[in-house]
Protein backbone atom coordinates (compact mmCIF):
# COMPACT_ATOMS: atom_id res chain seq x y z
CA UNK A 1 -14.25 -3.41 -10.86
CA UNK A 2 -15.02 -1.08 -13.76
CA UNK A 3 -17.67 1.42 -14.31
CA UNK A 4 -18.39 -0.15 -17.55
CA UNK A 5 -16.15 1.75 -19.58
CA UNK A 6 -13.83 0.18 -22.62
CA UNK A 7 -10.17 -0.06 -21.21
CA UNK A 8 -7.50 0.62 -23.15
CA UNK A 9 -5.11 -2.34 -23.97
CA UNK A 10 -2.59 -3.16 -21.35
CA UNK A 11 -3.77 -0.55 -18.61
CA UNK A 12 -2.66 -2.42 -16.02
CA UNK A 13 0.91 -3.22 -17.43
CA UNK A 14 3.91 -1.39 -16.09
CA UNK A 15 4.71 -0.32 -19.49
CA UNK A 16 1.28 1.40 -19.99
CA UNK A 17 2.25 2.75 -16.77
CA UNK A 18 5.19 4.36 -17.21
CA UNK A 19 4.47 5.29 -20.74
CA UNK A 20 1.37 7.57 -18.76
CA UNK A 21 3.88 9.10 -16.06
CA UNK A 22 3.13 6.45 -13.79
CA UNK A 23 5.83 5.16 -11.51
CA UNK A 24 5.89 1.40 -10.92
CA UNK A 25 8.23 -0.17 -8.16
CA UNK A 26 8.34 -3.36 -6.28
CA UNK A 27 10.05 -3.26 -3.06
CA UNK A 28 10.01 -5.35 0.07
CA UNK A 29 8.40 -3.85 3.04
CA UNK A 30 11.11 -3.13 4.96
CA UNK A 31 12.71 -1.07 2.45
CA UNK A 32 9.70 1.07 2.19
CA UNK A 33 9.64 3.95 4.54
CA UNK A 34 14.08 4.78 3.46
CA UNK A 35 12.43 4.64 -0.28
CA UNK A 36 9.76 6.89 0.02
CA UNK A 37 12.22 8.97 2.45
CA UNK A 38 14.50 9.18 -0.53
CA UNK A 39 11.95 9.86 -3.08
CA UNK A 40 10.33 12.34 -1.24
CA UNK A 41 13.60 14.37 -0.48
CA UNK A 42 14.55 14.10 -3.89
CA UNK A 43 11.33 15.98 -5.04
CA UNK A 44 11.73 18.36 -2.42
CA UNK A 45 15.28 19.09 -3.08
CA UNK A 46 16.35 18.24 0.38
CA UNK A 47 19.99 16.00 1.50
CA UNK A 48 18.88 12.38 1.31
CA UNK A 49 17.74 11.32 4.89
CA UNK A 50 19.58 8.83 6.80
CA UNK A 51 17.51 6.21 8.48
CA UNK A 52 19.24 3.73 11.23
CA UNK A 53 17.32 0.27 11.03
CA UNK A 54 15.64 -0.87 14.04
CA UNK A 55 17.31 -3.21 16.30
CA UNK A 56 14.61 -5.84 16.67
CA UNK A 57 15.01 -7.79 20.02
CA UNK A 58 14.32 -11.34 19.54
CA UNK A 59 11.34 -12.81 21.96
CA UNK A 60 12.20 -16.35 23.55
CA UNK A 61 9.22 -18.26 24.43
CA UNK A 62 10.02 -21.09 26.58
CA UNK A 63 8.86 -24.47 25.31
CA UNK A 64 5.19 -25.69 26.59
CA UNK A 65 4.99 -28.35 29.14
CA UNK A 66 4.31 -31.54 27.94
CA UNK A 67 2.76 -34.35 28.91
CA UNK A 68 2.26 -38.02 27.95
């Protein structure tokens, strides 16, 4: 939604973007929180953090009765 204001051309390209300081990056979800980790240390000046994935346990359901 706007606030009925002229746009400029392209705002919402990546180009316009980063041409406007913008920072534009498509990740998958799990990669997020070691990305921002590294970005975030990197601005700070701090050694790049070292995350350890989760171990994710699986959950077996047994199979539902059935009957016919």
């Amino acid at each position: 939604q706007t606030v009925r204001e002229k746009l400029p051309e392209g705002f919402q390209r990546s180009e316009f973007l980063l041409d406007h300081g913008a920072i534009d990056m498509i990740i998958a979800r799990s990669e997020l929180r070691p990305r921002l980790g590294n970005l975030l240390a990197q601005m700070m000046n701090l050694p790049t953090p070292r995350f350890v994935a989760p171990v994710i346990e699986p959950i077996i359901v047994p199979p539902a009765p059935t009957t016919i």
